[in-house]
Structure formats: C-alpha cells, structure tokens
Protein backbone atom coordinates (compact mmCIF):
# COMPACT_ATOMS: atom_id res chain seq x y z
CA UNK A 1 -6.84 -10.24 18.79
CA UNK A 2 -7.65 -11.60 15.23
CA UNK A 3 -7.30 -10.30 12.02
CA UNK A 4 -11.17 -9.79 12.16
CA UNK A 5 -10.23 -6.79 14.54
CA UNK A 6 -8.33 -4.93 13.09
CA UNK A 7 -10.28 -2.58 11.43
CA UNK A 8 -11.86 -1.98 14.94
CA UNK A 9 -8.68 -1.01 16.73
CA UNK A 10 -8.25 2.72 17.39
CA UNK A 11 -4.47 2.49 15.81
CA UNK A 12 -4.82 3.14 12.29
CA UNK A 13 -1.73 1.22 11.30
CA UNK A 14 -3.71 -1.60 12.41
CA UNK A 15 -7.10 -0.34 10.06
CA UNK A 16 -4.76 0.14 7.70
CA UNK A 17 -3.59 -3.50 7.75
CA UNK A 18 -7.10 -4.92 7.84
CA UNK A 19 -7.13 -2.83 4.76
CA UNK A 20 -4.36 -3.43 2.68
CA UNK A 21 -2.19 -5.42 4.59
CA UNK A 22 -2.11 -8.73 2.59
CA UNK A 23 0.91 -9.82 -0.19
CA UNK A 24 -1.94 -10.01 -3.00
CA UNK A 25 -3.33 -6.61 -2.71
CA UNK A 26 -0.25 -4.92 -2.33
CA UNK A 27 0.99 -6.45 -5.43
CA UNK A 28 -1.75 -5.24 -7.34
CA UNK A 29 -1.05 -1.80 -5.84
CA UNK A 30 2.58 -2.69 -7.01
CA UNK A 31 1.76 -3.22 -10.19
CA UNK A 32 -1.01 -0.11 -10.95
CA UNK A 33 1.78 2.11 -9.79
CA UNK A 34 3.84 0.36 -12.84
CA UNK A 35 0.54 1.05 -15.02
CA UNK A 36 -0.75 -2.04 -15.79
CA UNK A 37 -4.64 -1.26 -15.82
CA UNK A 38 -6.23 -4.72 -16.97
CA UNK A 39 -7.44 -7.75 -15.39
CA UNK A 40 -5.63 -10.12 -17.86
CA UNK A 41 -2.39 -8.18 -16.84
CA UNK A 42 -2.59 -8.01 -13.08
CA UNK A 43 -3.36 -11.86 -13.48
CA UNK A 44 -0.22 -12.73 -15.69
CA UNK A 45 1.95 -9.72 -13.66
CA UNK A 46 1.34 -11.15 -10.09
CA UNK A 47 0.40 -14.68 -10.69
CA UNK A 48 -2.41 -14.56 -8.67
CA UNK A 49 -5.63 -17.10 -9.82
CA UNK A 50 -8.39 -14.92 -11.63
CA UNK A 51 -10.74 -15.87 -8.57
CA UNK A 52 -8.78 -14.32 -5.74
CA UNK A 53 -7.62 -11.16 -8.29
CA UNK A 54 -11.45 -10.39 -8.26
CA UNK A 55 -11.64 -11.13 -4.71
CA UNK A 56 -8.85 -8.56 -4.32
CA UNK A 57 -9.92 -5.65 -6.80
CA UNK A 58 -13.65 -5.98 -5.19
CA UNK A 59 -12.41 -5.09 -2.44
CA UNK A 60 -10.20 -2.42 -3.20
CA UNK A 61 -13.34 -0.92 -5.19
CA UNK A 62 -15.28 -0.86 -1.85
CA UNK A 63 -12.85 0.12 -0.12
CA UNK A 64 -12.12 3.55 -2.54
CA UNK A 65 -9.00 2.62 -3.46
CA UNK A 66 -9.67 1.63 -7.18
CA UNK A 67 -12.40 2.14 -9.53
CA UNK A 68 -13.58 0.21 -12.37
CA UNK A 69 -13.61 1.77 -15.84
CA UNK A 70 -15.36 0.42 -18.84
CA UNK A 71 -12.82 0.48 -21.61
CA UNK A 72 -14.54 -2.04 -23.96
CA UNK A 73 -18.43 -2.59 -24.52
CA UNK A 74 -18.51 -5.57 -26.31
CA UNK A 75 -17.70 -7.22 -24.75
CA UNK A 76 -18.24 -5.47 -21.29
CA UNK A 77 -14.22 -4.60 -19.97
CA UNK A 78 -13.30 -2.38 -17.77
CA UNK A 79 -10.02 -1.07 -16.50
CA UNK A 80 -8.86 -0.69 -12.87
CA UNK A 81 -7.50 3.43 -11.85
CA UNK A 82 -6.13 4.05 -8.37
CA UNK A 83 -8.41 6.67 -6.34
CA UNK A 84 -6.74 9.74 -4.50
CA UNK A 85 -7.34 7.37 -1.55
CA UNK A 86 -5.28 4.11 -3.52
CA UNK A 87 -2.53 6.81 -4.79
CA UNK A 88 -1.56 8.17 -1.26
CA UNK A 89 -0.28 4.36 -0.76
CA UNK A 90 2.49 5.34 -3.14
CA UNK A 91 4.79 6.00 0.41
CA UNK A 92 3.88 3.08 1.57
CA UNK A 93 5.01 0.81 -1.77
CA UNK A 94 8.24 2.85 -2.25
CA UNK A 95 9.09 2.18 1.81
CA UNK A 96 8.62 -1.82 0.53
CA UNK A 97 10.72 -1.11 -2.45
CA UNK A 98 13.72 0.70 -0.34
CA UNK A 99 13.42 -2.01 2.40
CA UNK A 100 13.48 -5.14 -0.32
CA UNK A 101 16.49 -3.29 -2.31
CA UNK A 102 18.21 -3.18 1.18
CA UNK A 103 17.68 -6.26 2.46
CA UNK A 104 16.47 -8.95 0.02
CA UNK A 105 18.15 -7.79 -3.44
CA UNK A 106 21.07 -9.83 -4.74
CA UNK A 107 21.68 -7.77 -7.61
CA UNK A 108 21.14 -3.90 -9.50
CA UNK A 109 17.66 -2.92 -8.11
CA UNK A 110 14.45 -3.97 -10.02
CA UNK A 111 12.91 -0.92 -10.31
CA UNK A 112 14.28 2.95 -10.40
CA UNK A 113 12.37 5.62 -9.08
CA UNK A 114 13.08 8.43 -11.64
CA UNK A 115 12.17 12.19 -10.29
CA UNK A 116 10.21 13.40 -13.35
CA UNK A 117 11.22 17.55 -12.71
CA UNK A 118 15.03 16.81 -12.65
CA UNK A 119 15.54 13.37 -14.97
CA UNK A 120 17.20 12.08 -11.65
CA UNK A 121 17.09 8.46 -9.98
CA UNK A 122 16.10 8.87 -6.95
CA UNK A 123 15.82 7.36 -3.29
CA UNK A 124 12.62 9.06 -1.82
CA UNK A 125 12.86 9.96 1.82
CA UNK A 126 11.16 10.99 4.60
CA UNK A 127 11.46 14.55 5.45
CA UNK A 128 9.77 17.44 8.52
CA UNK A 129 7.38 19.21 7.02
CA UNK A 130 8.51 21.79 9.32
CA UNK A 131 12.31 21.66 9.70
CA UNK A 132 13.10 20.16 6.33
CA UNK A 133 15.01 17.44 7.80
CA UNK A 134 14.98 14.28 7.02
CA UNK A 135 13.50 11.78 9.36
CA UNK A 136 14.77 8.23 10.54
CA UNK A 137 13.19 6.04 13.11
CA UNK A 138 15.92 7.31 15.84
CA UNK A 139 14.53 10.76 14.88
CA UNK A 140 10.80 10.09 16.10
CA UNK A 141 9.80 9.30 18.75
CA UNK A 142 5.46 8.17 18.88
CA UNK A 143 3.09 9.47 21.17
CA UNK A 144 -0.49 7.76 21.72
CA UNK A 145 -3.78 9.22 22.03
CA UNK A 146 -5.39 9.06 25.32
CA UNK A 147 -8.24 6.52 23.61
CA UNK A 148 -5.24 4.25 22.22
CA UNK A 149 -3.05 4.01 25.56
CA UNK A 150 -6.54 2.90 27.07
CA UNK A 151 -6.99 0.15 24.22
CA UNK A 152 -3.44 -1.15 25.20
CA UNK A 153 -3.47 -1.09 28.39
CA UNK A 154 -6.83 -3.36 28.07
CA UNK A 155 -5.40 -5.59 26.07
CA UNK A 156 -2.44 -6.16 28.70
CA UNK A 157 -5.16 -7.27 31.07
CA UNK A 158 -6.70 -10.14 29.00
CA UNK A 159 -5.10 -13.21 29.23
C-alpha cells in the first residue's frame, strides 16, 4: 500500500492520515490552536517555505478544515479559522502534546493546557462516556467491522 491509498482504506485512522497525517499540516493545526491566524505568522511560527504553507492551507480549505477570511481589502488578505471539522482535531494535537512532554521534553513543558471554568492546568484525558472512567490503551480493547477484517485479511494475501 502507498500513501496514495490511504484515503481509500475502510480504516479511518488511515483516511485520517491521508488527511492530516503529515509534520507540516499538523503544525499549522498546532499553531491555529495557539491563535495565530495569518499567513506571514504560520510562515515565521513553523518555518515552513511560503510555497508549501499554501500547499498546506489549500488543502486544509478543501478539505473543511480551515477557511479563508478576508481581513484586509487592499490589499486582498485573508485570515485562516479552523472549521468544526479542523477544531475536533484539538484531541488529536493535545495526545501529541502529552506524548512529546512524556517522551521528548528535557525541561518544564512548552505549553500548559489551562481549563478555562476552574483557572486549573490541566492534563486532558480520555474518559467512558458511559462509566466515567478514564480510559488507557490496556482498557480497550478494538473490534473491526466485518468490511475492515475483509480489507486485512486481503492484504495478507498479496505478496
């Protein structure tokens, strides 16, 4: 399988991937969950080159994760605002942040998550909807859709 395939594969972790699943674009997810709205401050904030920044935010536009607001008409500017569908990544950049403090910080970590209700730093964690409890791998365990068992057991075949 290439990376071309992913977004055909029944798994959605792997669509999800093929969607978001490169160090540039989840940087600039990164850094509009840290606010930063502008082109010329997603360029200077990740370091990215200007070409492959509007590569990236193209395609997070198509993809209805972003959209493009004018904030400027002359001459013609627009901002960048995450979509209902770019803000449900949130879990998804905080799980990054928890696993980097864990295992890659060498000193105080970079960035506090600060619950805005109580005033409280906070670790955010995984909980049952239903129980309450809060979840770890060793808590789960994954079951596969009849459709997605048959895609892996296909691709044990080719070889």
């Amino acid at each position: 399988m290439s990376r071309s395939d992913l977004h055909s594969q029944t798994c959605t972790i792997a669509r999800a991937v093929a969607q978001v699943g490169d160090e540039w674009t989840l940087m600039i997810v990164r850094e509009m969950f840290l606010c930063t709205r502008r082109f010329d401050d997603f360029l200077r904030l990740t370091g990215m080159s200007s070409h492959l920044l509007s590569l990236r935010l193209k395609k997070l536009e198509a993809q209805g994760l972003i959209r493009r607001e004018p904030y400027s008409e002359r001459p013609p500017r627009h901002e960048y605002c995450l979509t209902e569908k770019g803000r449900d990544l949130w879990t998804v950049i905080i799980a990054l942040k928890q696993w980097g403090d864990s295992w890659l910080s060498t000193q105080d970590t970079p960035v506090q998550i600060v619950h805005k209700t109580c005033g409280q730093v906070t670790k955010p964690q995984m909980t049952c909807p239903d129980c309450g409890e809060p979840i770890e791998a060793h808590d789960a365990e994954a079951r596969l859709s009849q459709s997605f068992e048959l895609e892996r057991q296909a691709a044990r075949r080719v070889p």
